[in-house]
Protein backbone atom coordinates (compact mmCIF):
# COMPACT_ATOMS: atom_id res chain seq x y z
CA UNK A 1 -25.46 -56.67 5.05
CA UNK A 2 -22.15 -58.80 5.34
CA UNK A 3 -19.49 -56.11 5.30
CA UNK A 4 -15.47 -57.33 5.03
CA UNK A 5 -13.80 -56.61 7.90
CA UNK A 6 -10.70 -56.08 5.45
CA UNK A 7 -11.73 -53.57 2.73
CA UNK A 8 -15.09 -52.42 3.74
CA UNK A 9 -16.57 -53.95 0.67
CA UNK A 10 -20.20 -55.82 0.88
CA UNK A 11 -19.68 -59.39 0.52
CA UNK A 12 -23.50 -60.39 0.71
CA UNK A 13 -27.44 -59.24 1.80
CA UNK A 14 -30.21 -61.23 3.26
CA UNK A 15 -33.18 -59.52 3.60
CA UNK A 16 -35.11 -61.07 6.96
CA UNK A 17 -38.70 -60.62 8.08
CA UNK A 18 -39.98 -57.47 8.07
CA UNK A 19 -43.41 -56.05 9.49
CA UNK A 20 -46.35 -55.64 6.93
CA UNK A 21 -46.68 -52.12 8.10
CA UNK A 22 -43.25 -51.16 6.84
CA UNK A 23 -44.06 -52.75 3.56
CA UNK A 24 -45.27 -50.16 0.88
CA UNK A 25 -46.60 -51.26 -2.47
CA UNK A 26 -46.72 -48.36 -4.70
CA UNK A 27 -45.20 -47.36 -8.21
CA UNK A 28 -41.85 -44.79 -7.57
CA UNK A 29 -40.76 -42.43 -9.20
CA UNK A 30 -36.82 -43.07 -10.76
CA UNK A 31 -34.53 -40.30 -8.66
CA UNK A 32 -32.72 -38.68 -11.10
CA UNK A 33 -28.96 -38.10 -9.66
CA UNK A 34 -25.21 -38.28 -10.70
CA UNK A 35 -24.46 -42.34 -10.89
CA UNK A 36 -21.20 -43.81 -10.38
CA UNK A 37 -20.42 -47.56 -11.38
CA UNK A 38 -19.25 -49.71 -8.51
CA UNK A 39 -19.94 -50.61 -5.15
CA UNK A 40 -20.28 -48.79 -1.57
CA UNK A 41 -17.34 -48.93 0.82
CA UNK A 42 -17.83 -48.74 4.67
CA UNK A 43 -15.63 -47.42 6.99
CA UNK A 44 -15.04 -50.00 9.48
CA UNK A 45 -12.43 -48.86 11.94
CA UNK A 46 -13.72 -49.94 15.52
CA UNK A 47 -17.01 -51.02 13.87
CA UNK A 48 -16.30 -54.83 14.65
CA UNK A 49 -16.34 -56.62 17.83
CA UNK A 50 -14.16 -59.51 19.14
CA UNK A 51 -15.87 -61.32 17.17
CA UNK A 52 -15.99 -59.96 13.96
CA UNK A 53 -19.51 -58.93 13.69
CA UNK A 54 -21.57 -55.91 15.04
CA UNK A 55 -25.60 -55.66 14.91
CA UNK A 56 -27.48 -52.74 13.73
CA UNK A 57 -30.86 -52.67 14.55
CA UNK A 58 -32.91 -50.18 12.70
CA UNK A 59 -36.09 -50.36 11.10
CA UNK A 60 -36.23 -50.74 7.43
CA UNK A 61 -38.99 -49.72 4.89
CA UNK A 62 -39.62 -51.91 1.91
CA UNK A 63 -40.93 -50.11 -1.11
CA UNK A 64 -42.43 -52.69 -3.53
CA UNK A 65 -43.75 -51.33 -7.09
CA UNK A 66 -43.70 -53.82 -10.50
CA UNK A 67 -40.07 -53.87 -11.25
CA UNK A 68 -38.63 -52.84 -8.22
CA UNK A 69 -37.61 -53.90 -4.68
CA UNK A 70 -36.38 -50.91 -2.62
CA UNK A 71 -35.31 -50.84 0.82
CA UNK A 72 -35.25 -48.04 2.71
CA UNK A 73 -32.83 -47.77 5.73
CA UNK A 74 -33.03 -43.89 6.22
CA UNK A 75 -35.85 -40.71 5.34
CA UNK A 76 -33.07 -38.53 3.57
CA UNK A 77 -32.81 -37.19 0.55
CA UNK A 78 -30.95 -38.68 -2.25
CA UNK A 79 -28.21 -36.66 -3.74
CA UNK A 80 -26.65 -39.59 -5.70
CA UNK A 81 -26.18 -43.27 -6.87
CA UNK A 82 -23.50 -45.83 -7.04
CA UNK A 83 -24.60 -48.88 -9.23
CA UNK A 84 -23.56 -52.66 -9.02
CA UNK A 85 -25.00 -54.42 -11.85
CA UNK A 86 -28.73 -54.17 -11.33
CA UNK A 87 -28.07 -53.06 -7.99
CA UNK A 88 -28.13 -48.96 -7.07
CA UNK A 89 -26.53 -47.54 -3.43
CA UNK A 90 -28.88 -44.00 -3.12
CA UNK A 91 -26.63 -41.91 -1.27
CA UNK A 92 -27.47 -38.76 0.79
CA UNK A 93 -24.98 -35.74 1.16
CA UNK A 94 -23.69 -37.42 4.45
CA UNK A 95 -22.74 -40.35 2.12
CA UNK A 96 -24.26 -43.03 4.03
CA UNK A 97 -26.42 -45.60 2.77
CA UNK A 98 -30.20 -44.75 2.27
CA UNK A 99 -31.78 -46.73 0.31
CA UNK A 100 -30.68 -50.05 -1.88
């Protein structure tokens, strides 16, 4: 995720190779939760280095059904949603980023 070093506001997303075994294909189920229109905001004091990017390595999940892409970047629960067009943020009570 490209995150602006000036409001914390996603400016774009590439998705890069990921391994086949964290690749699930499989119908899921919608997670019914409070939604709010508009898009995540990171915190980003002290997150950027000299030169202006950091690295997160993590492993991701990829959930694949028929009319979804999901990507998983943590096992919590979901307590709500923030939607961007077509897009939803699933949130967990810490309010970091879960799933996209």
């Amino acid at each position: 995720m490209g995150i602006s070093e000036v409001d914390g506001s996603i400016v774009s997303f590439t998705l890069t190779l990921v391994d086949k075994i964290n690749v699930e294909f499989t119908e899921y189920p919608d997670i019914v939760t409070p939604l709010k229109e508009g898009c995540p905001l990171f915190k980003t004091n002290g997150l950027f280095n000299d030169n202006g990017f950091f690295d997160d390595k993590n492993d991701i999940k990829l959930g694949v059904s028929s009319d979804s892409l999901r990507i998983f970047f943590e096992k919590l629960p979901i307590v709500s949603h923030i939607q961007n067009g077509r897009i939803k943020f699933g949130l967990p009570e810490r309010k970091i980023t879960c799933h996209d």
